[in-house]
PDB file of N, CA and C in Angstrom:
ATOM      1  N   UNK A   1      87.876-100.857 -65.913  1.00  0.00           N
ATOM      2  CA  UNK A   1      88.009-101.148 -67.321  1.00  0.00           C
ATOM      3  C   UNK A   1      88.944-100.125 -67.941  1.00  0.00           C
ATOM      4  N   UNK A   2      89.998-100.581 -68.439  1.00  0.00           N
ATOM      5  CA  UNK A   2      90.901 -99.445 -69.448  1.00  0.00           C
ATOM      6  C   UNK A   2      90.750-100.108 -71.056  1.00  0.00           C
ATOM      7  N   UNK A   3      90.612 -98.829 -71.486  1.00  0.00           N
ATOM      8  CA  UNK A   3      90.649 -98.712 -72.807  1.00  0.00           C
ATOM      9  C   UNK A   3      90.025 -97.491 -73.648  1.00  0.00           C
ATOM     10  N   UNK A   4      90.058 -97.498 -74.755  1.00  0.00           N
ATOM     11  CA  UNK A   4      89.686 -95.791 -75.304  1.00  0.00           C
ATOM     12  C   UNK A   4      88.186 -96.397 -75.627  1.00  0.00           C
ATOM     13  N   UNK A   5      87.232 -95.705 -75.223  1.00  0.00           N
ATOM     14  CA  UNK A   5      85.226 -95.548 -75.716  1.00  0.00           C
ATOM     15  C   UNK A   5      85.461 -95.178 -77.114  1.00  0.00           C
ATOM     16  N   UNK A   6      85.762 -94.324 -77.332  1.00  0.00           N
ATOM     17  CA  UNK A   6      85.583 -93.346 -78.641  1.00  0.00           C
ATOM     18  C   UNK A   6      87.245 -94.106 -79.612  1.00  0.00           C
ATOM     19  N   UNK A   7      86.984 -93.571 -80.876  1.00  0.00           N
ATOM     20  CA  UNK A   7      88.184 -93.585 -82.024  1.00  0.00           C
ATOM     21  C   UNK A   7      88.308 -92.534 -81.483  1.00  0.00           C
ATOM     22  N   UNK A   8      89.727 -92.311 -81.710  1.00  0.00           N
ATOM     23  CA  UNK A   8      90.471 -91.331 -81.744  1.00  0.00           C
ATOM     24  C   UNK A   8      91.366 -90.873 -82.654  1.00  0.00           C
ATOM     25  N   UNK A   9      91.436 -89.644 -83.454  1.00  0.00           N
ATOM     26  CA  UNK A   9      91.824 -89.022 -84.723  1.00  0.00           C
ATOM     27  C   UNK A   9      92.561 -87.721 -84.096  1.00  0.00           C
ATOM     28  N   UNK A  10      93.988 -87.800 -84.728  1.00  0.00           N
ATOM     29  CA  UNK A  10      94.324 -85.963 -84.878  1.00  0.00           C
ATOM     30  C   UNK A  10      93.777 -84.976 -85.535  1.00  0.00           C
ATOM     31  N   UNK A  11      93.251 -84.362 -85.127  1.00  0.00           N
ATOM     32  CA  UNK A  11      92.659 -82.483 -85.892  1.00  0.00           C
ATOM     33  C   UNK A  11      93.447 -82.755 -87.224  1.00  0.00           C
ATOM     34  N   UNK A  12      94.410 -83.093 -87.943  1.00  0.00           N
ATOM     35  CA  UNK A  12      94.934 -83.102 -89.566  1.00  0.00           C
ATOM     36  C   UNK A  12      93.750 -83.743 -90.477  1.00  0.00           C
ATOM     37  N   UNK A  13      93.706 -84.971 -89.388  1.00  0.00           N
ATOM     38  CA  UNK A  13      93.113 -86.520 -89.825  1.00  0.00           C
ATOM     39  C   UNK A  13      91.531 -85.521 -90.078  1.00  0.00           C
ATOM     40  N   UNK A  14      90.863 -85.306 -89.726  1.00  0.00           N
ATOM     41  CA  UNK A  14      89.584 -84.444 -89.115  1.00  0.00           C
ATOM     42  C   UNK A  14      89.439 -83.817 -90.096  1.00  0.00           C
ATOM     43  N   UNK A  15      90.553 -82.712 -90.224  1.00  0.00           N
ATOM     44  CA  UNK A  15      90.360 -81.847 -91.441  1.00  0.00           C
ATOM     45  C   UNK A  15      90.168 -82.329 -92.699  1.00  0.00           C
ATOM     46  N   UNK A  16      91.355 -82.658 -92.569  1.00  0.00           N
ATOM     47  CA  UNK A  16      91.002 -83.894 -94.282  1.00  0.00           C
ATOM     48  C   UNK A  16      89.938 -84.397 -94.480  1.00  0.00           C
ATOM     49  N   UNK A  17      89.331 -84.948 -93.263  1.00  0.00           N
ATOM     50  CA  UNK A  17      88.064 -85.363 -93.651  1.00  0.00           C
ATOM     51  C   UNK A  17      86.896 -84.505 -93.696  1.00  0.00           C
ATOM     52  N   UNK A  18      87.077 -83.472 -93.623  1.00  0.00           N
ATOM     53  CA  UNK A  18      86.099 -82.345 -93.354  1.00  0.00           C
ATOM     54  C   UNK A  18      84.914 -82.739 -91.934  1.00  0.00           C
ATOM     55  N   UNK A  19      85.354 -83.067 -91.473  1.00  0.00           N
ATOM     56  CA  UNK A  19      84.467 -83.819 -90.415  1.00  0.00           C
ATOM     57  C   UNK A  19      83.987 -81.912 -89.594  1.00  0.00           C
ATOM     58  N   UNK A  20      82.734 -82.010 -89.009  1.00  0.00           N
ATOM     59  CA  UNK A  20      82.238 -80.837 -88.418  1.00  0.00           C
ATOM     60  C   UNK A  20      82.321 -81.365 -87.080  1.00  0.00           C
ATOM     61  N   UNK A  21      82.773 -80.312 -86.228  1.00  0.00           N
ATOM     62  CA  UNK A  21      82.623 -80.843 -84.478  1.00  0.00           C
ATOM     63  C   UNK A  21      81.146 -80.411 -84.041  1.00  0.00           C
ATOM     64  N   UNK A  22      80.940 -81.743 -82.899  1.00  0.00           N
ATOM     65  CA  UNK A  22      79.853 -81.402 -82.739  1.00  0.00           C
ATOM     66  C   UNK A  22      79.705 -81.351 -81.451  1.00  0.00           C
ATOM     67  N   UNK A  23      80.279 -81.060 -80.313  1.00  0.00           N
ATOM     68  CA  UNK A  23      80.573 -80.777 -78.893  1.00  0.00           C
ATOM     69  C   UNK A  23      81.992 -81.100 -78.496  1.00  0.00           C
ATOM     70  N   UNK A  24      81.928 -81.312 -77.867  1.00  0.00           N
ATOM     71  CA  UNK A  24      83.323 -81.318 -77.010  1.00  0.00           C
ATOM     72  C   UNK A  24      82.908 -82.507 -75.538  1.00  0.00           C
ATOM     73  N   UNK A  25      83.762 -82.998 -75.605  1.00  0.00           N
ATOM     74  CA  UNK A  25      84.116 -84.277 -74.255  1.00  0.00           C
ATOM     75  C   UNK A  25      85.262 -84.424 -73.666  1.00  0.00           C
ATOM     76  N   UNK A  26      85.300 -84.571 -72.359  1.00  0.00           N
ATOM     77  CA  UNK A  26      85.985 -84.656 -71.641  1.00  0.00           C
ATOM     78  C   UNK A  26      86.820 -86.148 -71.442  1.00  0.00           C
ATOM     79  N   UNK A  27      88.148 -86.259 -71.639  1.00  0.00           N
ATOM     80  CA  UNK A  27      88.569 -87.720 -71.658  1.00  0.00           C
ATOM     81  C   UNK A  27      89.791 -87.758 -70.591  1.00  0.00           C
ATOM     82  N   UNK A  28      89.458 -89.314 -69.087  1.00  0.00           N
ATOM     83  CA  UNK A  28      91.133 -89.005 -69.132  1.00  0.00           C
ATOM     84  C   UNK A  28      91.669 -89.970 -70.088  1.00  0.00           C
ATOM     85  N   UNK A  29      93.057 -89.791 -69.564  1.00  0.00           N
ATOM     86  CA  UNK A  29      94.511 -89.813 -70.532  1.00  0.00           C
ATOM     87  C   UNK A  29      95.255 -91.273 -69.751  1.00  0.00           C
ATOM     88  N   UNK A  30      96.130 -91.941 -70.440  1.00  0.00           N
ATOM     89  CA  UNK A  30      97.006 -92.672 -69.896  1.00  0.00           C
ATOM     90  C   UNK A  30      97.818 -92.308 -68.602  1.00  0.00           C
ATOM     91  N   UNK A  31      97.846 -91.353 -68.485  1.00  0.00           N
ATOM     92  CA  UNK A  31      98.813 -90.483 -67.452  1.00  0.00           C
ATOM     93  C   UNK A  31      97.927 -89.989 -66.073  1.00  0.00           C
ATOM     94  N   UNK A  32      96.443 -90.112 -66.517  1.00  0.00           N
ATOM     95  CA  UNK A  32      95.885 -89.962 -65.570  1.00  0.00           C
ATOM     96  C   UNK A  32      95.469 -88.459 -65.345  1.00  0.00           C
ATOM     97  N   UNK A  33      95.867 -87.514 -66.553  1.00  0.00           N
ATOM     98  CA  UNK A  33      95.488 -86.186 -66.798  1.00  0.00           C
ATOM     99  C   UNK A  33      94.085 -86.144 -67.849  1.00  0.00           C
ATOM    100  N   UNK A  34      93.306 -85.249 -67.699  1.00  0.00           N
ATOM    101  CA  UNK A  34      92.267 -85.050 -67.835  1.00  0.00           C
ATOM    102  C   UNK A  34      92.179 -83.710 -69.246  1.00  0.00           C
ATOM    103  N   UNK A  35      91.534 -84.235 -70.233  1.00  0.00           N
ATOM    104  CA  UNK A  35      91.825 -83.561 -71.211  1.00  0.00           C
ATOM    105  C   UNK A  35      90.202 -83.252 -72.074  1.00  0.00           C
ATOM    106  N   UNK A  36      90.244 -82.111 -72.600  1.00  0.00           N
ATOM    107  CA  UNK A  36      88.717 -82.191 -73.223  1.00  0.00           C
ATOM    108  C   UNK A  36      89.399 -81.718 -74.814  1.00  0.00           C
ATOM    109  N   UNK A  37      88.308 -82.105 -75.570  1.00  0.00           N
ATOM    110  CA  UNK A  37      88.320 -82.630 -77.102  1.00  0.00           C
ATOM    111  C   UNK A  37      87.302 -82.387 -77.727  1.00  0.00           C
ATOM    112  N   UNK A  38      87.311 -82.035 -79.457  1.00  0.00           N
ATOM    113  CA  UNK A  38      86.010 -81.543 -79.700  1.00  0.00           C
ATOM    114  C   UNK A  38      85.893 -83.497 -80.197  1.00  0.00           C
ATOM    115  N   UNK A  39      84.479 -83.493 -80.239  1.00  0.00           N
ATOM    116  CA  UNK A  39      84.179 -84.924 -80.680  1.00  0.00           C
ATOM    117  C   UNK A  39      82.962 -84.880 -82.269  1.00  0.00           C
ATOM    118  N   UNK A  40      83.021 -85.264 -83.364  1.00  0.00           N
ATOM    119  CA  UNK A  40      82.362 -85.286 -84.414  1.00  0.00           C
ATOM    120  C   UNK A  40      82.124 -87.218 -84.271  1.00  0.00           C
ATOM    121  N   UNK A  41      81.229 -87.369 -85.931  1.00  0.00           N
ATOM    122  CA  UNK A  41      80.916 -88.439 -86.208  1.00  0.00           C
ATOM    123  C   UNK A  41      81.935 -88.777 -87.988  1.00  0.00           C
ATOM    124  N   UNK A  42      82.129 -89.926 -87.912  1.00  0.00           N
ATOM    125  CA  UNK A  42      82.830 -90.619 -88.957  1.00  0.00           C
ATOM    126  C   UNK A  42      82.756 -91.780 -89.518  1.00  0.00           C
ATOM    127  N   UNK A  43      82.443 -91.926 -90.702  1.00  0.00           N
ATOM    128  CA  UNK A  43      81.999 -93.147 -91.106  1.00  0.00           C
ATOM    129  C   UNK A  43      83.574 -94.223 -91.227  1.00  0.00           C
ATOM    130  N   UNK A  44      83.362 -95.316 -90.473  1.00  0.00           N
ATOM    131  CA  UNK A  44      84.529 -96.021 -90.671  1.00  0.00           C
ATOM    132  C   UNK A  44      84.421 -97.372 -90.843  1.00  0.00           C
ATOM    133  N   UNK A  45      85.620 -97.801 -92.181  1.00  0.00           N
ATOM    134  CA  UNK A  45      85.175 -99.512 -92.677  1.00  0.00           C
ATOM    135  C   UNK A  45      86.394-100.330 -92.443  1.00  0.00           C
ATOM    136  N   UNK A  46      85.865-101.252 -91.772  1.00  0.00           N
ATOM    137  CA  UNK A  46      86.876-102.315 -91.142  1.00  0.00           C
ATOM    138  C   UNK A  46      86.330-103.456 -92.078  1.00  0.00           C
ATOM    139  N   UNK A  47      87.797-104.277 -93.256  1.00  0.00           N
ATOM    140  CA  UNK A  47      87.310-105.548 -93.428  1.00  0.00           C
ATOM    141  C   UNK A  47      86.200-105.934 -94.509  1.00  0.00           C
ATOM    142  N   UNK A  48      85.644-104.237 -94.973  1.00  0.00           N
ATOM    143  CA  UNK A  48      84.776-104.420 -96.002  1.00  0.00           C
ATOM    144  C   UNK A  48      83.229-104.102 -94.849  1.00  0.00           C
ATOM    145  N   UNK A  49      83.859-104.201 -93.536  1.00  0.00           N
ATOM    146  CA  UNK A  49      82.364-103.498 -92.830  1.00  0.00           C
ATOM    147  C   UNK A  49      82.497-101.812 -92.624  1.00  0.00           C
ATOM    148  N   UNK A  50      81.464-101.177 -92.380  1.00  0.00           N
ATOM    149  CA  UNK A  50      81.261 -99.589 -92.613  1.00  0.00           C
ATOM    150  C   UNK A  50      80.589 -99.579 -91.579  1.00  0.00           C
ATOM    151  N   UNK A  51      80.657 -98.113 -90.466  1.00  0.00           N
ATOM    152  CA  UNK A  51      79.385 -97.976 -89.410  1.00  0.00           C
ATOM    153  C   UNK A  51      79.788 -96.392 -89.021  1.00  0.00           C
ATOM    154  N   UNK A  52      79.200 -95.974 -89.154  1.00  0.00           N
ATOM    155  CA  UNK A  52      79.574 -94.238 -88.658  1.00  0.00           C
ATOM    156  C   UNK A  52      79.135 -94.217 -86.769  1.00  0.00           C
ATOM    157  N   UNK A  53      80.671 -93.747 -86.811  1.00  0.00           N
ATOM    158  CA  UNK A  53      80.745 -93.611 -84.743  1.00  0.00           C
ATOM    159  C   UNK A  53      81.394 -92.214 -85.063  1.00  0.00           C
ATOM    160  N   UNK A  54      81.454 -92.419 -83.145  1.00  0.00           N
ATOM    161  CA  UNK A  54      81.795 -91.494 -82.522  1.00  0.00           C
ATOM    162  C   UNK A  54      83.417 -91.484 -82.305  1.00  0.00           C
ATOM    163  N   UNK A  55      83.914 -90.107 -82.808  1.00  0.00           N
ATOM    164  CA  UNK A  55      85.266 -90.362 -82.592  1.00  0.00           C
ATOM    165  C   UNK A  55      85.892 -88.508 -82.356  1.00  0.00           C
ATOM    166  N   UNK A  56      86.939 -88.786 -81.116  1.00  0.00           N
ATOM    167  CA  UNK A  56      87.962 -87.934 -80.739  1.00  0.00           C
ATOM    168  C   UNK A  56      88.385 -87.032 -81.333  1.00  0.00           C
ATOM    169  N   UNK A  57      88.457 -85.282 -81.923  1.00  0.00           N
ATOM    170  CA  UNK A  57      89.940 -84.687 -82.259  1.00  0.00           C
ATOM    171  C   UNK A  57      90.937 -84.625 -81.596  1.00  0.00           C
ATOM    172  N   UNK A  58      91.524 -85.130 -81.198  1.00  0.00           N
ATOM    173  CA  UNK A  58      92.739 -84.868 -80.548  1.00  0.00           C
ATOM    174  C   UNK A  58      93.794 -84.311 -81.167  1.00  0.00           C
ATOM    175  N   UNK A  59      94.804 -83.700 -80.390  1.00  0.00           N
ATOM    176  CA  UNK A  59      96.001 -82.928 -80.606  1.00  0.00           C
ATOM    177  C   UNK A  59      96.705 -83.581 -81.748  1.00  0.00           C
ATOM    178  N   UNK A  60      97.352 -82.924 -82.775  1.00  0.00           N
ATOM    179  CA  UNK A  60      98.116 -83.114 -83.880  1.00  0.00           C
ATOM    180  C   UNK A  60      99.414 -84.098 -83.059  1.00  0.00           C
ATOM    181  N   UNK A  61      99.761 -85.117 -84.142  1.00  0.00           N
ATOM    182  CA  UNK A  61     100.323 -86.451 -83.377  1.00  0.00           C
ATOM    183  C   UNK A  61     100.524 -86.617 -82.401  1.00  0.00           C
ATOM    184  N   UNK A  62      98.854 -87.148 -81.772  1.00  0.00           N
ATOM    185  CA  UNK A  62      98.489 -87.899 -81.629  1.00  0.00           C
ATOM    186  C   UNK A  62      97.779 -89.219 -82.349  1.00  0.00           C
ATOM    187  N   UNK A  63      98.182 -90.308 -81.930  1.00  0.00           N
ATOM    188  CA  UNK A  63      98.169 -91.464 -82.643  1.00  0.00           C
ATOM    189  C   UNK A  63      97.089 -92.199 -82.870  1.00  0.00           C
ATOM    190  N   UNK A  64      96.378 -93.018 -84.188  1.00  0.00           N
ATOM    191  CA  UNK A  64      94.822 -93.011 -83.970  1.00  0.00           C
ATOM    192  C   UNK A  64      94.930 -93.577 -82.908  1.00  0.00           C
ATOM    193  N   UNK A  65      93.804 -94.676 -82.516  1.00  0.00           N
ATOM    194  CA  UNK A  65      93.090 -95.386 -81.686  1.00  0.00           C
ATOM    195  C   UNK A  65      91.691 -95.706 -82.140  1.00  0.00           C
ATOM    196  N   UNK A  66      92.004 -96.904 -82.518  1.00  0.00           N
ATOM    197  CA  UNK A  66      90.420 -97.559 -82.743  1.00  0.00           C
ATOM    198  C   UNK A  66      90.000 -97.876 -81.245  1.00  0.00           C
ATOM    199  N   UNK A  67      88.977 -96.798 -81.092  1.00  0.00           N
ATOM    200  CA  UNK A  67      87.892 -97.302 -79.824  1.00  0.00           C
ATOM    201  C   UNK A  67      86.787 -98.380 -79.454  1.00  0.00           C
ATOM    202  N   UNK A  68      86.580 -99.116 -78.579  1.00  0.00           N
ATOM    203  CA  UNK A  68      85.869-100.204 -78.059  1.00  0.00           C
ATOM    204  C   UNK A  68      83.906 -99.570 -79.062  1.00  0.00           C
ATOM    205  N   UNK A  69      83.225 -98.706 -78.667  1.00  0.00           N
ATOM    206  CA  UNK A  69      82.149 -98.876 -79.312  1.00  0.00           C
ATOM    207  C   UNK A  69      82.493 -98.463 -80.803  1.00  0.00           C
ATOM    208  N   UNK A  70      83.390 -98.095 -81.420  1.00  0.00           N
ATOM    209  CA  UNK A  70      83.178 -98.044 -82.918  1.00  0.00           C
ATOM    210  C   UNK A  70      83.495 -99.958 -83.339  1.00  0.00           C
ATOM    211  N   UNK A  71      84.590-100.343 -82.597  1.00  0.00           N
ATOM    212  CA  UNK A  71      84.819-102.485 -82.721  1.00  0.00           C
ATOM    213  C   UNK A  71      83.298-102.736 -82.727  1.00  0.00           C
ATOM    214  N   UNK A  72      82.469-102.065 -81.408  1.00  0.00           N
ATOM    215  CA  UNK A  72      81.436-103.259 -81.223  1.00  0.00           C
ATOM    216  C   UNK A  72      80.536-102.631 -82.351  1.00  0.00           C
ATOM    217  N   UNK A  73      80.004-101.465 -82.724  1.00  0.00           N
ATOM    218  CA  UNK A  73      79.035-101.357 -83.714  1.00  0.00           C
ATOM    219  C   UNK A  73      79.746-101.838 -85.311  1.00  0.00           C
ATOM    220  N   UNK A  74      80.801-102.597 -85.819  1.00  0.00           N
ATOM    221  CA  UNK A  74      81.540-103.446 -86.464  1.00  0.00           C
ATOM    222  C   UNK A  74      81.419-104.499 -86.287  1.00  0.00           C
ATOM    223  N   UNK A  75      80.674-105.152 -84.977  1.00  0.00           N
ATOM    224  CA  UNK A  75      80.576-106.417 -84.409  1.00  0.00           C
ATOM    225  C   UNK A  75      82.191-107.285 -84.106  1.00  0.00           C
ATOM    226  N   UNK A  76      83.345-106.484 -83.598  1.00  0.00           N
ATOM    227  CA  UNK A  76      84.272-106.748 -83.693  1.00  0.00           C
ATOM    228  C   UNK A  76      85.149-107.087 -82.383  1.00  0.00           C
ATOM    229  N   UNK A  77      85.925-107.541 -82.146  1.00  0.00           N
ATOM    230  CA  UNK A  77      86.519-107.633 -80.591  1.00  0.00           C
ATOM    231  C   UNK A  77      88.010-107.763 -80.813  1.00  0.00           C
ATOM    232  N   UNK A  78      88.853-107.462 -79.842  1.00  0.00           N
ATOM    233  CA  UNK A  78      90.522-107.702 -79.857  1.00  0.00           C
ATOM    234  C   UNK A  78      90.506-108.993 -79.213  1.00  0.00           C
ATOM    235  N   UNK A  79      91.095-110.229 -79.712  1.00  0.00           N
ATOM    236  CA  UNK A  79      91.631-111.246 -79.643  1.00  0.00           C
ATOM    237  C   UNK A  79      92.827-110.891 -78.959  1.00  0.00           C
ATOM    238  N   UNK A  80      92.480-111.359 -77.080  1.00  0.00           N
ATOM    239  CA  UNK A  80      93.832-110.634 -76.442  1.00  0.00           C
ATOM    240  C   UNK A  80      94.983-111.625 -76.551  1.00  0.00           C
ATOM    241  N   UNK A  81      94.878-112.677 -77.133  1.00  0.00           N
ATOM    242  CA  UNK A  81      96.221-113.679 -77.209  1.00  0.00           C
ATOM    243  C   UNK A  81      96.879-113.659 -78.681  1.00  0.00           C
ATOM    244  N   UNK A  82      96.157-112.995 -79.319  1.00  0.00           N
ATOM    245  CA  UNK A  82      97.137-112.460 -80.694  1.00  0.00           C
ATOM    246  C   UNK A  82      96.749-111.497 -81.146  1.00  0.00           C
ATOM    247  N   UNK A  83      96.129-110.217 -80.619  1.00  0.00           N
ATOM    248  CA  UNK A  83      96.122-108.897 -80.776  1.00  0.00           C
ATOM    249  C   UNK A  83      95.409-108.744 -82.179  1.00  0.00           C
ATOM    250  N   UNK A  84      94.276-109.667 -82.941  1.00  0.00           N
ATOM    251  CA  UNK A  84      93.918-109.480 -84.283  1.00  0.00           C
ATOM    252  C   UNK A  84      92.763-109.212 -84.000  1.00  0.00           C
ATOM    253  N   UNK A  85      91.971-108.353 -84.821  1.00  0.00           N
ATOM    254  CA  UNK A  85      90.866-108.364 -84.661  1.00  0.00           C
ATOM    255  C   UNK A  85      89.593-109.365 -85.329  1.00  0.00           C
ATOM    256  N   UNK A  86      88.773-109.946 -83.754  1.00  0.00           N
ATOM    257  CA  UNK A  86      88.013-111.190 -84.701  1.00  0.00           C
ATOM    258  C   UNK A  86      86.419-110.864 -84.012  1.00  0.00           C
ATOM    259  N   UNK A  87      85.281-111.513 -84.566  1.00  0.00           N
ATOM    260  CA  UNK A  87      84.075-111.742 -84.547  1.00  0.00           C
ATOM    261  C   UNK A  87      83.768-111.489 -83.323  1.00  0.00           C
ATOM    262  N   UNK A  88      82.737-110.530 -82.651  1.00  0.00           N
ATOM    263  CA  UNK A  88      82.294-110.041 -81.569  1.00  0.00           C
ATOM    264  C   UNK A  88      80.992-111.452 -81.719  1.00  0.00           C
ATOM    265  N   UNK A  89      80.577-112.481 -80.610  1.00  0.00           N
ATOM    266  CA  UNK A  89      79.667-112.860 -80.622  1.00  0.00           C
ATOM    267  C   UNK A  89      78.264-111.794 -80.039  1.00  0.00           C
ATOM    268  N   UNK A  90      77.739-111.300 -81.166  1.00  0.00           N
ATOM    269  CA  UNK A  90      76.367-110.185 -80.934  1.00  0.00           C
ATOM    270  C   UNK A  90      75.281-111.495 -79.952  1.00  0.00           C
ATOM    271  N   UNK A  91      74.657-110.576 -79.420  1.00  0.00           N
ATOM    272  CA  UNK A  91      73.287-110.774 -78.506  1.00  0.00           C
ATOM    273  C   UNK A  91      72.500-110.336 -78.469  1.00  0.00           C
ATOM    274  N   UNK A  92      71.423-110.712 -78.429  1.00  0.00           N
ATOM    275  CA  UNK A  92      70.190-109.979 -78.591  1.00  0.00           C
ATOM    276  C   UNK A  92      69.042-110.702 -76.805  1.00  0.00           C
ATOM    277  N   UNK A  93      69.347-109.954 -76.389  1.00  0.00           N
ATOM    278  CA  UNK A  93      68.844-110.676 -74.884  1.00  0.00           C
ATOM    279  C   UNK A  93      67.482-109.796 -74.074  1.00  0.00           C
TER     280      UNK A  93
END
């Protein structure tokens, strides 16, 4: 499976938000290099929806990245034939 777990934010983005770190995680990288990061929580609203996740500091530009569990606690999914974001069918099983 490729894709980013976590949002991902630059340390600027972070600051501004006053966000507090609250450990550090280890992520690899596109390149296949192995990088660790402090990781905080952030409330984020997609669409008029709101859900506070887990998300990345990463290095100053670097580019966001909306991550796969902040979509799904949004109930959200990437529509891979036109790249929009649409309706996660939720389950309860």
């Amino acid at each position: 499976m490729l894709g980013a777990i976590y949002t991902v934010i630059p340390k600027g983005v972070a600051e501004r938000l006053r966000l507090k770190k609250l450990g550090k995680r280890k992520f690899k990288t596109a390149n296949g290099s192995v990088v660790e990061y402090p990781v905080s929580e952030a409330h984020i609203t997609i669409g008029g929806e709101g859900v506070t996740s887990i998300v990345a500091i990463a290095d100053e530009g670097t580019p966001i990245l909306l991550g796969v569990t902040t979509l799904e606690l949004l109930g959200l999914q990437v529509d891979p034939v036109s790249g929009k974001l649409v309706p996660l069918e939720l389950m309860i099983l």
